[in-house]
PDB file of N, CA and C in Angstrom:
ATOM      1  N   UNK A   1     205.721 118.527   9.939  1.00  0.00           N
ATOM      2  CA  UNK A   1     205.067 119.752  10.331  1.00  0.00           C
ATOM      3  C   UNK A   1     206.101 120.772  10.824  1.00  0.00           C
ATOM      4  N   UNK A   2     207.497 120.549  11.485  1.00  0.00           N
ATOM      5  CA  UNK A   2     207.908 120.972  11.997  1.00  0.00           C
ATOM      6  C   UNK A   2     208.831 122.041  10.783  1.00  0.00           C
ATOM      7  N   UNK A   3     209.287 120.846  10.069  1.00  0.00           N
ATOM      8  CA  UNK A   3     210.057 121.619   9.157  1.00  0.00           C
ATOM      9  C   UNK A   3     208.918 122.862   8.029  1.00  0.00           C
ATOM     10  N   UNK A   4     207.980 122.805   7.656  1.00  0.00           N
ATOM     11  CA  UNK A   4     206.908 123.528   7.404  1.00  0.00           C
ATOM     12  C   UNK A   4     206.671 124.874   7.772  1.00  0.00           C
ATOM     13  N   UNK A   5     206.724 124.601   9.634  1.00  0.00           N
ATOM     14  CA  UNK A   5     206.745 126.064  10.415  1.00  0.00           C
ATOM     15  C   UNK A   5     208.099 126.625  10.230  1.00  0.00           C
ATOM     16  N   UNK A   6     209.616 125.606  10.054  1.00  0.00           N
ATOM     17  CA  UNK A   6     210.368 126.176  10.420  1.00  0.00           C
ATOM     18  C   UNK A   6     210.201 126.704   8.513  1.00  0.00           C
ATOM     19  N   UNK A   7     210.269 126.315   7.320  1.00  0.00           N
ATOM     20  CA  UNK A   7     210.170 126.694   6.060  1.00  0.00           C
ATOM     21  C   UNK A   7     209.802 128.028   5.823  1.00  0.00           C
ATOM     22  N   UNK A   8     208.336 128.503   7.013  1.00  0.00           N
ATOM     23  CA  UNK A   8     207.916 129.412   6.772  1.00  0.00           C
ATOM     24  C   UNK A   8     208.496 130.792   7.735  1.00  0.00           C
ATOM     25  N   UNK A   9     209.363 130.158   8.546  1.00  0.00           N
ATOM     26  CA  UNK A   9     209.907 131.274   9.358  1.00  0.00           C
ATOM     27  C   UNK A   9     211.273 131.825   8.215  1.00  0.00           C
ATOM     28  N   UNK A  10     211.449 130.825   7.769  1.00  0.00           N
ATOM     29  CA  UNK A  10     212.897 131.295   6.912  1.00  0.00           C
ATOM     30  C   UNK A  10     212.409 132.400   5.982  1.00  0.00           C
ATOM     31  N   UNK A  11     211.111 131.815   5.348  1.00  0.00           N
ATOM     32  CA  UNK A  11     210.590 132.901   4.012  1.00  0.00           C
ATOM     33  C   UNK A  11     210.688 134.588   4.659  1.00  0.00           C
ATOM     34  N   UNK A  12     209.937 134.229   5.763  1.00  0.00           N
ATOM     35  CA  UNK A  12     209.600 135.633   6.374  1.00  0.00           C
ATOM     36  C   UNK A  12     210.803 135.891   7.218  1.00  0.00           C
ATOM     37  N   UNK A  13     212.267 135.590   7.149  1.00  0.00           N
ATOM     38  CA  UNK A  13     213.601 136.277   7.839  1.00  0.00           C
ATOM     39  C   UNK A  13     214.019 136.899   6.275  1.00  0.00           C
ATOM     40  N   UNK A  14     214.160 135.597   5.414  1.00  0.00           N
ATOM     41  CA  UNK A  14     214.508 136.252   4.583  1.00  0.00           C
ATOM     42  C   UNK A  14     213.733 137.668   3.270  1.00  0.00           C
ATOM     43  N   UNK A  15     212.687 137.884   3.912  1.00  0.00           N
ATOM     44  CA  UNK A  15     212.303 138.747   3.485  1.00  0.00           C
ATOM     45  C   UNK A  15     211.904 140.126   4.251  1.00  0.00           C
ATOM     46  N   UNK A  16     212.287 139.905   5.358  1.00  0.00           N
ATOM     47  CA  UNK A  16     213.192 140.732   6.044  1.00  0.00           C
ATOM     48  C   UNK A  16     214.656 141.090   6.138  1.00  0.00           C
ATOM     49  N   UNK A  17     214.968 140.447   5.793  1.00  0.00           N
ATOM     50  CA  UNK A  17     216.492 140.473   5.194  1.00  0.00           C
ATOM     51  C   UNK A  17     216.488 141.552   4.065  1.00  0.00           C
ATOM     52  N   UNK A  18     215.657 141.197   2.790  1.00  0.00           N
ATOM     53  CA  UNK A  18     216.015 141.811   1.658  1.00  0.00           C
ATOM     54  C   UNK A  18     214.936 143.346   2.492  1.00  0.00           C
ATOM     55  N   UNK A  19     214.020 143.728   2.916  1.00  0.00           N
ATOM     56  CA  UNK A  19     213.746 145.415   3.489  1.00  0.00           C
ATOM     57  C   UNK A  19     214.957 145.221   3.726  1.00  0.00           C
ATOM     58  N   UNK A  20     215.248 144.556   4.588  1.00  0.00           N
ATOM     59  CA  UNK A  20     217.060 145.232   5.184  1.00  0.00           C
ATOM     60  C   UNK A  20     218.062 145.928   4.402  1.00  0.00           C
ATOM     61  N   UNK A  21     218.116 145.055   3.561  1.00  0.00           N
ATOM     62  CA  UNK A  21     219.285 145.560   2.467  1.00  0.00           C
ATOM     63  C   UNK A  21     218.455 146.919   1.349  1.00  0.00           C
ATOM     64  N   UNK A  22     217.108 146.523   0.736  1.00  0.00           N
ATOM     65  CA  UNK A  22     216.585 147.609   0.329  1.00  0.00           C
ATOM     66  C   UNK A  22     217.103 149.129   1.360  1.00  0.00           C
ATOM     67  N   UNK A  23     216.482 148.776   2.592  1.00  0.00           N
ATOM     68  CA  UNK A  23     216.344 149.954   3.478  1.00  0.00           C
ATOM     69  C   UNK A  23     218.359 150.560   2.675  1.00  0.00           C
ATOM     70  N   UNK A  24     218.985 149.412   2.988  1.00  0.00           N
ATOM     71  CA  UNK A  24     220.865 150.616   3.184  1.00  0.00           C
ATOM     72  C   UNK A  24     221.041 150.620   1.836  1.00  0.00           C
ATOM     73  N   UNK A  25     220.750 150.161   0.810  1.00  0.00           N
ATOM     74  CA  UNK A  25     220.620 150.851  -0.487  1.00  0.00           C
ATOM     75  C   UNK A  25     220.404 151.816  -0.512  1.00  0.00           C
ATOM     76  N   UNK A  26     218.958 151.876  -0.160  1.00  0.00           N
ATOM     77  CA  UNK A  26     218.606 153.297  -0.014  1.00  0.00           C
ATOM     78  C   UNK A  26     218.612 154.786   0.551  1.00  0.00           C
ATOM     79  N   UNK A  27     220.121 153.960   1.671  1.00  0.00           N
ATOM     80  CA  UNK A  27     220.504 155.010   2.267  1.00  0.00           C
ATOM     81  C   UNK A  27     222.359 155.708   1.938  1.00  0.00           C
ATOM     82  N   UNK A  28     222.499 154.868   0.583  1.00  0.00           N
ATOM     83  CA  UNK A  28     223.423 155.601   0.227  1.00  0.00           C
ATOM     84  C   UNK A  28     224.578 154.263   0.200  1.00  0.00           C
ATOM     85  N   UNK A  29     224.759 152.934   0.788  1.00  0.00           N
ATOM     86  CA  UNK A  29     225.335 151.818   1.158  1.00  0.00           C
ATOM     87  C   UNK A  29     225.568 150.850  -0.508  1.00  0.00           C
ATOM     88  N   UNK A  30     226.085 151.247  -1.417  1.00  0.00           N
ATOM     89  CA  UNK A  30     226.206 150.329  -2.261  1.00  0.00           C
ATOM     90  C   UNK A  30     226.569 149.058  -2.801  1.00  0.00           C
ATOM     91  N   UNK A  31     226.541 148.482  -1.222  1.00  0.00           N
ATOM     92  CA  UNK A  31     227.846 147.067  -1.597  1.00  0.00           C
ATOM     93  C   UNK A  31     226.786 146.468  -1.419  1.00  0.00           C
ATOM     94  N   UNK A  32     225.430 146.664  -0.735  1.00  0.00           N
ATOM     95  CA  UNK A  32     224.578 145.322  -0.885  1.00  0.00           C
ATOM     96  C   UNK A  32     223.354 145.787  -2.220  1.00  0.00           C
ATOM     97  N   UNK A  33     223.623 144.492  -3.021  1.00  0.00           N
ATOM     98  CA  UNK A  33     222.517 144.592  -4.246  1.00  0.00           C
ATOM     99  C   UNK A  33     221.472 143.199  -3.992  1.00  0.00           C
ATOM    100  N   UNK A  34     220.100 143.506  -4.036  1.00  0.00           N
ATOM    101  CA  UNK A  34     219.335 142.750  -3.423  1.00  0.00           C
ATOM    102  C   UNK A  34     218.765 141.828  -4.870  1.00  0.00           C
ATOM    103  N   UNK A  35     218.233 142.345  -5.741  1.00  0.00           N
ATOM    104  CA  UNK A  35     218.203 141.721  -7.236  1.00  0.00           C
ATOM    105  C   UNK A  35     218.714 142.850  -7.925  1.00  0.00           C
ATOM    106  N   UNK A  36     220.376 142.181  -8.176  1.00  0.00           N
ATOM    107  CA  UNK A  36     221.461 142.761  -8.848  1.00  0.00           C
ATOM    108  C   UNK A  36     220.920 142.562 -10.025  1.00  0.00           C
ATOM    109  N   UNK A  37     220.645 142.965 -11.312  1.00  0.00           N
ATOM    110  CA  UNK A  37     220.152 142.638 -12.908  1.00  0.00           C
ATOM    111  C   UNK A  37     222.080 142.562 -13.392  1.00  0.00           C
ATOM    112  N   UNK A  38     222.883 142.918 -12.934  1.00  0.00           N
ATOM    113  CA  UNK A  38     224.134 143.218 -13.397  1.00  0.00           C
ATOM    114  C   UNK A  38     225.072 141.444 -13.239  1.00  0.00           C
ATOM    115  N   UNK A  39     224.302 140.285 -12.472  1.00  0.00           N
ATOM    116  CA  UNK A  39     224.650 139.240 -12.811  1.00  0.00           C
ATOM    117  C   UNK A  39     223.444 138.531 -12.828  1.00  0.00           C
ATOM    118  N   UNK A  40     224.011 137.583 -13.728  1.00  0.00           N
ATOM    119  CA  UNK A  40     223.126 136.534 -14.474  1.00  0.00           C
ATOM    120  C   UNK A  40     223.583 135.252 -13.629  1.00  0.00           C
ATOM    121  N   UNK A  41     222.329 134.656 -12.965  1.00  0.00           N
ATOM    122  CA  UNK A  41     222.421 132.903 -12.484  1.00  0.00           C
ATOM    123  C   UNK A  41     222.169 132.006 -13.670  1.00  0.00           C
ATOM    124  N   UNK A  42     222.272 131.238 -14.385  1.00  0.00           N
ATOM    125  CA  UNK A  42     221.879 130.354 -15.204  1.00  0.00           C
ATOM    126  C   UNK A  42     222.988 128.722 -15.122  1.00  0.00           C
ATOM    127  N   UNK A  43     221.983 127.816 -15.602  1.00  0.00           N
ATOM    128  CA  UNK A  43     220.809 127.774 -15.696  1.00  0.00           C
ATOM    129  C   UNK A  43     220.147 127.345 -14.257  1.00  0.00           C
ATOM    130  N   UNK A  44     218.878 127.673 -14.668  1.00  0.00           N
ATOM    131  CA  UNK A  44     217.603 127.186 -12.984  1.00  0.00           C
ATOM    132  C   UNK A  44     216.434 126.530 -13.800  1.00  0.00           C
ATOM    133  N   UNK A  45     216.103 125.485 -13.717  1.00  0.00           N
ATOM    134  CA  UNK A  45     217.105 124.532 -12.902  1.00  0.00           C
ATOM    135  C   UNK A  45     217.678 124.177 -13.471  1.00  0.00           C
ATOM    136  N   UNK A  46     219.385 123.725 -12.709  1.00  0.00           N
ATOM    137  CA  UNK A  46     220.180 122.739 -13.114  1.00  0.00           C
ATOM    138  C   UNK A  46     220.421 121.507 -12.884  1.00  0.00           C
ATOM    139  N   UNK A  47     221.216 120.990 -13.097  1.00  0.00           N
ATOM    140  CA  UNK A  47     221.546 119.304 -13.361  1.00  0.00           C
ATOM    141  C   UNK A  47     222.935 119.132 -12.779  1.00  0.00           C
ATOM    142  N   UNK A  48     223.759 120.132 -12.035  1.00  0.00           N
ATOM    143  CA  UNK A  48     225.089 120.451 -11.601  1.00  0.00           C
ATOM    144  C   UNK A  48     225.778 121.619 -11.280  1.00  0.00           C
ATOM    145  N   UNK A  49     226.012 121.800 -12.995  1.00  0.00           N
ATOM    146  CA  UNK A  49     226.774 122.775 -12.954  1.00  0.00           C
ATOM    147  C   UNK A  49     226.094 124.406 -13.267  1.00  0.00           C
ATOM    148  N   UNK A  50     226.634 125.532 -12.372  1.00  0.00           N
ATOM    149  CA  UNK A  50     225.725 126.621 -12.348  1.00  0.00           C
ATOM    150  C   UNK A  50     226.171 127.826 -12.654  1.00  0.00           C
ATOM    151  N   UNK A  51     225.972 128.377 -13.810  1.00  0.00           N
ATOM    152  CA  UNK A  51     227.029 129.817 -14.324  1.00  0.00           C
ATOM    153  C   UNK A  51     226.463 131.097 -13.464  1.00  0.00           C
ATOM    154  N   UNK A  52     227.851 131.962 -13.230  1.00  0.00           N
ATOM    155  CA  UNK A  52     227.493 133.272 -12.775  1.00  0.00           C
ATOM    156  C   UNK A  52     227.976 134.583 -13.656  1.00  0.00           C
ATOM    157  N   UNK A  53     227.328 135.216 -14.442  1.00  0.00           N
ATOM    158  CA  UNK A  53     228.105 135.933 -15.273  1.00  0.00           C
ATOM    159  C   UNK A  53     227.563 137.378 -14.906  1.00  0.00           C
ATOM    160  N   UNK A  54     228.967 138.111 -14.516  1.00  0.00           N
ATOM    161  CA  UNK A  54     228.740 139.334 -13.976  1.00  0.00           C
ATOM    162  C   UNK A  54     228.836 140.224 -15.731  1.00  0.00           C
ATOM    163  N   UNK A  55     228.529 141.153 -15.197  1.00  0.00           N
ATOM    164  CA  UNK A  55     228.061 142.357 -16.546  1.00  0.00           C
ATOM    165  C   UNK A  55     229.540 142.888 -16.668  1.00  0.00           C
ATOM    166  N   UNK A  56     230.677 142.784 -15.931  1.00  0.00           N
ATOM    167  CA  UNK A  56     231.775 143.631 -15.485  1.00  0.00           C
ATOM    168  C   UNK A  56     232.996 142.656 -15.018  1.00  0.00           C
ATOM    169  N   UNK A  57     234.200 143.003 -15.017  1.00  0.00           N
ATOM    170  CA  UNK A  57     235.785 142.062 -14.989  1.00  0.00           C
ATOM    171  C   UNK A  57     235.320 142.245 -13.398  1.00  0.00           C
ATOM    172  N   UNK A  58     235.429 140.866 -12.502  1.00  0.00           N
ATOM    173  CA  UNK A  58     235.131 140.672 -11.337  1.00  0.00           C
ATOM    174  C   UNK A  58     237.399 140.242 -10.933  1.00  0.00           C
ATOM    175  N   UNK A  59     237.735 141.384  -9.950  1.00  0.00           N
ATOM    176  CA  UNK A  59     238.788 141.241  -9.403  1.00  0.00           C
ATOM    177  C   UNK A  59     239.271 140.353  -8.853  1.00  0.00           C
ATOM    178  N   UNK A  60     238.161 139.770  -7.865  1.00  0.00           N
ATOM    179  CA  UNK A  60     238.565 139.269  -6.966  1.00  0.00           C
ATOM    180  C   UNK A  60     238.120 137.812  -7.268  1.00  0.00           C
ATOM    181  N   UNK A  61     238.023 136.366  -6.640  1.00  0.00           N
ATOM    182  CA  UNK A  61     236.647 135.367  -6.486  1.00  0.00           C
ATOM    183  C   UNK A  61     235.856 135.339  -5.540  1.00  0.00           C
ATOM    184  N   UNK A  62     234.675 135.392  -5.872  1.00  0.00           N
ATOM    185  CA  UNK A  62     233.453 135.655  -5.233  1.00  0.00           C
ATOM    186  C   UNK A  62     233.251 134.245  -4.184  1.00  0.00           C
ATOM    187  N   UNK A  63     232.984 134.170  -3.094  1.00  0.00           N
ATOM    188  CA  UNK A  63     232.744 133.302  -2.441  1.00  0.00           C
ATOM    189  C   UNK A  63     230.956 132.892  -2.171  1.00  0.00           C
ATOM    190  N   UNK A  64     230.832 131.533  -2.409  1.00  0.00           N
ATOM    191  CA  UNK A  64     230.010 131.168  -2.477  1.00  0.00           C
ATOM    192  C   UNK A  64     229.150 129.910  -1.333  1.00  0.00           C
ATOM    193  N   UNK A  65     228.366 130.071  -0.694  1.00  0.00           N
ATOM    194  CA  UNK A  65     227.676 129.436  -0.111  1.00  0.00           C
ATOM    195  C   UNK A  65     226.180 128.834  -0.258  1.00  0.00           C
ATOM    196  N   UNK A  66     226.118 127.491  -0.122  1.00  0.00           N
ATOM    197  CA  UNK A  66     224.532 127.149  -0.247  1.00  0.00           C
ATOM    198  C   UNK A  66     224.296 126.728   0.955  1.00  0.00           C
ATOM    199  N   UNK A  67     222.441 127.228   0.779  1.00  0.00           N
ATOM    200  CA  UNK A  67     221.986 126.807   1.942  1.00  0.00           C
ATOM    201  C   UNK A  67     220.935 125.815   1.431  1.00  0.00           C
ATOM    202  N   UNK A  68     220.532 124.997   2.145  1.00  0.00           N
ATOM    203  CA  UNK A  68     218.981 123.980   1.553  1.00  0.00           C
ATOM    204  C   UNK A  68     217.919 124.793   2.189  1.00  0.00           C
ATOM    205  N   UNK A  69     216.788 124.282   2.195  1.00  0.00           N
ATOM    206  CA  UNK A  69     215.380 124.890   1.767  1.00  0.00           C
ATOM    207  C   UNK A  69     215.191 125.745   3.559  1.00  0.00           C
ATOM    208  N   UNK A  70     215.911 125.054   4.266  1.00  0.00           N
ATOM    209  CA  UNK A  70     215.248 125.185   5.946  1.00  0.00           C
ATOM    210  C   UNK A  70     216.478 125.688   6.561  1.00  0.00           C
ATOM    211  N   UNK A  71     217.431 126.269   5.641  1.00  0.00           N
ATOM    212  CA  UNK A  71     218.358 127.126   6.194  1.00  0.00           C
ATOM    213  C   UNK A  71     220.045 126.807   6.310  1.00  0.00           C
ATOM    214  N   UNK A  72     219.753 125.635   6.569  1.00  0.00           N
ATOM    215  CA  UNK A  72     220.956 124.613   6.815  1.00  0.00           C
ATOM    216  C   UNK A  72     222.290 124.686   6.412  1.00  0.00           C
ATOM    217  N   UNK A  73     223.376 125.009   6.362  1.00  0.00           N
ATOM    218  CA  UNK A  73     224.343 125.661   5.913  1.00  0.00           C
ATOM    219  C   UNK A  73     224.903 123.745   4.826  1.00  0.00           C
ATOM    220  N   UNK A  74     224.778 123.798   3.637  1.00  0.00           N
ATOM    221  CA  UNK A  74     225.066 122.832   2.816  1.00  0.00           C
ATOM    222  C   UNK A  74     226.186 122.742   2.819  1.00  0.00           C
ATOM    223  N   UNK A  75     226.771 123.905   2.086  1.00  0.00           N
ATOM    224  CA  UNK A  75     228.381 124.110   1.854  1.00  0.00           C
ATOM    225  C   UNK A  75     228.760 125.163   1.209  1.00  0.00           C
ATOM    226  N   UNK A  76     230.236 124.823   1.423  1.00  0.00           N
ATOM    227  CA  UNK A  76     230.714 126.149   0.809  1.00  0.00           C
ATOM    228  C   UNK A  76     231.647 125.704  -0.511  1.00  0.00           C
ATOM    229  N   UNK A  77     230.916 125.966  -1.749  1.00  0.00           N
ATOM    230  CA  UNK A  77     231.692 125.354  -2.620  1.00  0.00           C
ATOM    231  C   UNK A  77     232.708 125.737  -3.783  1.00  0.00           C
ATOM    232  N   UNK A  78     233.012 125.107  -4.212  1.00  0.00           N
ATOM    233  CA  UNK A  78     234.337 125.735  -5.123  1.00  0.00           C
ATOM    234  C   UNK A  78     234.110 126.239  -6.396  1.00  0.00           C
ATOM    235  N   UNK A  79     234.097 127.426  -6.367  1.00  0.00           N
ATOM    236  CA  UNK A  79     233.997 128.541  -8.023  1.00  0.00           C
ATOM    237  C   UNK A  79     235.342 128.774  -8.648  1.00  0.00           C
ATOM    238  N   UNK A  80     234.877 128.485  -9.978  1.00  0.00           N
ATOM    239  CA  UNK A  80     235.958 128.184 -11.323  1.00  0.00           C
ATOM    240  C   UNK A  80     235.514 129.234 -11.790  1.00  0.00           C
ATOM    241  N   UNK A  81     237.026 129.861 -12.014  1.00  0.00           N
ATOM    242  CA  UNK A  81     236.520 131.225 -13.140  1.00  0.00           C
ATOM    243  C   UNK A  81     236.921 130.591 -14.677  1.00  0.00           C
ATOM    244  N   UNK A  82     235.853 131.295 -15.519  1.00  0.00           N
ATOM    245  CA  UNK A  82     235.765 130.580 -16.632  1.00  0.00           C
ATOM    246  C   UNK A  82     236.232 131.804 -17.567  1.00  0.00           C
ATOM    247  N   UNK A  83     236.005 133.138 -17.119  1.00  0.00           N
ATOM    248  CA  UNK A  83     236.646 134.324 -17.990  1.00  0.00           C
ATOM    249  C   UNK A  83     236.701 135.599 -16.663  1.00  0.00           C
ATOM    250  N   UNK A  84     237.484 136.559 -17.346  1.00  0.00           N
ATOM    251  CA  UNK A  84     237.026 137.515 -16.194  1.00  0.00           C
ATOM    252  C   UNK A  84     236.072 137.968 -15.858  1.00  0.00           C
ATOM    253  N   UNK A  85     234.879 137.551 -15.900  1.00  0.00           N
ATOM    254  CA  UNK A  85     233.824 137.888 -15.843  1.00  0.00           C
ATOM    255  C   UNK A  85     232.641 136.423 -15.819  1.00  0.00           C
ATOM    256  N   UNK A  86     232.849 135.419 -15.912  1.00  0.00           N
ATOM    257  CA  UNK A  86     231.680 134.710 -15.573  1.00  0.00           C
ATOM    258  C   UNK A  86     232.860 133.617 -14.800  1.00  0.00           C
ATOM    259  N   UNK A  87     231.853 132.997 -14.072  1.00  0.00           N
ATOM    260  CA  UNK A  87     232.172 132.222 -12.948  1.00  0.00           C
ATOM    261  C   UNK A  87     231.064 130.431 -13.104  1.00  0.00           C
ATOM    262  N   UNK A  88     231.752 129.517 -12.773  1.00  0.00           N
ATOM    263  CA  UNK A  88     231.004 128.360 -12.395  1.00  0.00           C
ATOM    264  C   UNK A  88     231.301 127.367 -11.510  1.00  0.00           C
ATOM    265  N   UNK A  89     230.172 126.945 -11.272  1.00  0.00           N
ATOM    266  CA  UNK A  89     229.744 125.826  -9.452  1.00  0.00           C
ATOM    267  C   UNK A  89     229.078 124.883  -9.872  1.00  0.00           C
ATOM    268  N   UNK A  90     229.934 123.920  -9.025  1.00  0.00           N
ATOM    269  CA  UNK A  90     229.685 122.399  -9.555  1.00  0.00           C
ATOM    270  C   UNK A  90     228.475 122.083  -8.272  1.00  0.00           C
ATOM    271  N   UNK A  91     228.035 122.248  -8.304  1.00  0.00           N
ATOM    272  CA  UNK A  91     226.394 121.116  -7.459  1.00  0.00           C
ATOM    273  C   UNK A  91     226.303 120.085  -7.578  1.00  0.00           C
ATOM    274  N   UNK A  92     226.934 118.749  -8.619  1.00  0.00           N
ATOM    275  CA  UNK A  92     226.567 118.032  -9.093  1.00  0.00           C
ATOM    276  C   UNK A  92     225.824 116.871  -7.724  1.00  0.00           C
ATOM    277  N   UNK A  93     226.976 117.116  -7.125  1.00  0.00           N
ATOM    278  CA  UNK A  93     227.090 116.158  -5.876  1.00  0.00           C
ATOM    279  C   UNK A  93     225.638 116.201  -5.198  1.00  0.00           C
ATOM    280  N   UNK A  94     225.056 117.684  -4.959  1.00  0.00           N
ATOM    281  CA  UNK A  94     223.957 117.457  -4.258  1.00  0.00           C
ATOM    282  C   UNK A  94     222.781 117.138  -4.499  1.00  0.00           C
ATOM    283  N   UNK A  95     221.669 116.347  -3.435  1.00  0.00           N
ATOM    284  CA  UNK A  95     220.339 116.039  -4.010  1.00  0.00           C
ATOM    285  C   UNK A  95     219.422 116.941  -4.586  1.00  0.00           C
ATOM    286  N   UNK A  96     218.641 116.375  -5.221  1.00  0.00           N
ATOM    287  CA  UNK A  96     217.757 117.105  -6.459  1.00  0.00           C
ATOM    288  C   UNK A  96     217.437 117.764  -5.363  1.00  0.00           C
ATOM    289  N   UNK A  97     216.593 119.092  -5.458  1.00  0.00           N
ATOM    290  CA  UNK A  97     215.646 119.824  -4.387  1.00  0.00           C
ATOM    291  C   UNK A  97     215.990 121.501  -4.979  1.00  0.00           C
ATOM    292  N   UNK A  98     215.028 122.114  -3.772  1.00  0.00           N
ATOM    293  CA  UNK A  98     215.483 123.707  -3.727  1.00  0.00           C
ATOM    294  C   UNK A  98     216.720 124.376  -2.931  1.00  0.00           C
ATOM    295  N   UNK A  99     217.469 124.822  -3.094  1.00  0.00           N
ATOM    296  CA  UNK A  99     218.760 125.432  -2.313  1.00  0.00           C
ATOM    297  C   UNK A  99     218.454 126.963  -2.850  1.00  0.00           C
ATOM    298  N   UNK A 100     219.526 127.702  -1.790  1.00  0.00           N
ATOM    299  CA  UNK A 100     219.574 129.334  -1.820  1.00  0.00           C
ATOM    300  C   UNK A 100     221.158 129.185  -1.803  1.00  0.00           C
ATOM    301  N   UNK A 101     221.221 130.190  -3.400  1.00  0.00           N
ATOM    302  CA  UNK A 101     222.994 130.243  -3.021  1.00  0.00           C
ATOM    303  C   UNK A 101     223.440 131.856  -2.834  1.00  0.00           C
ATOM    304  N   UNK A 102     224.157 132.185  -1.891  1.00  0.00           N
ATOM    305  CA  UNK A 102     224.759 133.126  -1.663  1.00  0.00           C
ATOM    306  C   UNK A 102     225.736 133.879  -2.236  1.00  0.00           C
ATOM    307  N   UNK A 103     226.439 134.338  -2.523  1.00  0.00           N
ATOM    308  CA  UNK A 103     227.473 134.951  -3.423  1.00  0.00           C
ATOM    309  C   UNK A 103     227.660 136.788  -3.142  1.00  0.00           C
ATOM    310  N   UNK A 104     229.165 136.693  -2.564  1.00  0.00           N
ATOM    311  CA  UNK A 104     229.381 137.675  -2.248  1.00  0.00           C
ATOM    312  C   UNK A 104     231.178 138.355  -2.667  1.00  0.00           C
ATOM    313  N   UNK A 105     231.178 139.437  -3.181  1.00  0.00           N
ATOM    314  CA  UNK A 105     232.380 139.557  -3.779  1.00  0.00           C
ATOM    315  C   UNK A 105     232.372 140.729  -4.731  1.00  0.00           C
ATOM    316  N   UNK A 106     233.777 141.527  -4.603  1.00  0.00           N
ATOM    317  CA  UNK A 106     233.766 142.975  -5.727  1.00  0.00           C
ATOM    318  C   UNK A 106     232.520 143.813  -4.852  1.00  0.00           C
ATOM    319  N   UNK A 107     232.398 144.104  -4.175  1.00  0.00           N
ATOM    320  CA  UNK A 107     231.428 144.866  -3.350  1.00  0.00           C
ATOM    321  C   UNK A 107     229.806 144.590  -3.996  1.00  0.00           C
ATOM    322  N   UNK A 108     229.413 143.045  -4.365  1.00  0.00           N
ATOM    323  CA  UNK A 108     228.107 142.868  -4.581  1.00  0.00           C
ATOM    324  C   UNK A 108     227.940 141.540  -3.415  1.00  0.00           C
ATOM    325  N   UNK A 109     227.096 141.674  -3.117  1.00  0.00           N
ATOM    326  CA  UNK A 109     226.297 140.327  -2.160  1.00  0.00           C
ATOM    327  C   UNK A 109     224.826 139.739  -3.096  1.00  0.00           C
ATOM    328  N   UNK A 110     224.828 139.170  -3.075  1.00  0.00           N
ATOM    329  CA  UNK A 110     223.163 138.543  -3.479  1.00  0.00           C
ATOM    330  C   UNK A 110     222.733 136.991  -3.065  1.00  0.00           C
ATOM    331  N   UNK A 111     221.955 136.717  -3.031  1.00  0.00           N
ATOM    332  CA  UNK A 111     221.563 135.302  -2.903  1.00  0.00           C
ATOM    333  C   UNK A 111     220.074 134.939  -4.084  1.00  0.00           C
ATOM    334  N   UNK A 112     220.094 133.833  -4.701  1.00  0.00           N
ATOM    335  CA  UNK A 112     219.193 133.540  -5.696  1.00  0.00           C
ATOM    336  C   UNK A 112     218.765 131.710  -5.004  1.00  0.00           C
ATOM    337  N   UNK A 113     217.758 131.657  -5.210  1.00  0.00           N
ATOM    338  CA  UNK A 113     216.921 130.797  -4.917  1.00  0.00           C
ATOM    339  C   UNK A 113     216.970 129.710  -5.879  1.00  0.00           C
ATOM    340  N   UNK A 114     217.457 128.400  -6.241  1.00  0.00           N
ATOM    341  CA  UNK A 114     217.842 127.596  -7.540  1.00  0.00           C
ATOM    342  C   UNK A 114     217.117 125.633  -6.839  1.00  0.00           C
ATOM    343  N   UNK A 115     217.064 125.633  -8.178  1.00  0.00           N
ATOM    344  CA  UNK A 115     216.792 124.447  -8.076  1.00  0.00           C
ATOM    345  C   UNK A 115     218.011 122.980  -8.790  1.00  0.00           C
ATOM    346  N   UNK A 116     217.607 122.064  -7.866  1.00  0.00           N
ATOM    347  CA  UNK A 116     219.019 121.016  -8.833  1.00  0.00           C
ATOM    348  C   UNK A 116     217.658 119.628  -8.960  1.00  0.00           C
ATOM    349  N   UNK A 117     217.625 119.172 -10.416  1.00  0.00           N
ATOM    350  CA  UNK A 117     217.072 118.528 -10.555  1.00  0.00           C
ATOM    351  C   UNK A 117     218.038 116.712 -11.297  1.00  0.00           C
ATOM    352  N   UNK A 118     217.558 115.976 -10.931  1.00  0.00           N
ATOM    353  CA  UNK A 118     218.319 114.633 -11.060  1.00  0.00           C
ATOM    354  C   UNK A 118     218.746 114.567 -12.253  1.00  0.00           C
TER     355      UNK A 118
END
């Protein structure tokens, strides 16, 4: 039960979170993109491994964090660039379930909601 209430407090931070970032978008702030269309997560669900392919030559490497379903800081894991422009993350290690991965880098932030299935 506990984790439930806490499940549902996360939904409703993090969707306060994204007004948040809507709101400084909209005030002129371009480094936060809330559903960027300019990168692609695939595939969801996966089985491991998880591509990030930006629309554009990404400079820098994007740093990446997962969280599990109730917030929990999982890890911070290691991204392979595969061209200048798409990126991949090994998950393999973790249990099947829902995770939120973070990704921030080249003045974009986003987080996408993914699943890892056995």
């Amino acid at each position: 039960m506990k984790r439930i209430i806490y499940s549902f407090f996360l939904a409703i931070s993090l969707s306060l979170a994204v007004v948040s970032a809507n709101a400084q978008a909209d005030t002129g702030d371009k480094s936060i993109a809330v559903k960027d269309p300019s990168v692609a997560v695939y595939p969801i669900p996966t089985t491991g491994i998880l591509h990030l392919n930006f629309n554009k030559t990404v400079t820098e490497d994007p740093i990446v964090i997962v969280y599990d379903m109730i917030g929990n800081l999982v890890d911070n894991v290691v991204i392979e660039r595969e061209n200048p422009s798409t990126f991949s993350i090994n998950l393999s290690g973790k249990k099947p379930g829902f995770y939120f991965v973070k990704v921030s880098g080249d003045h974009v932030t986003f987080s996408r909601r993914i699943t890892i299935n056995p």
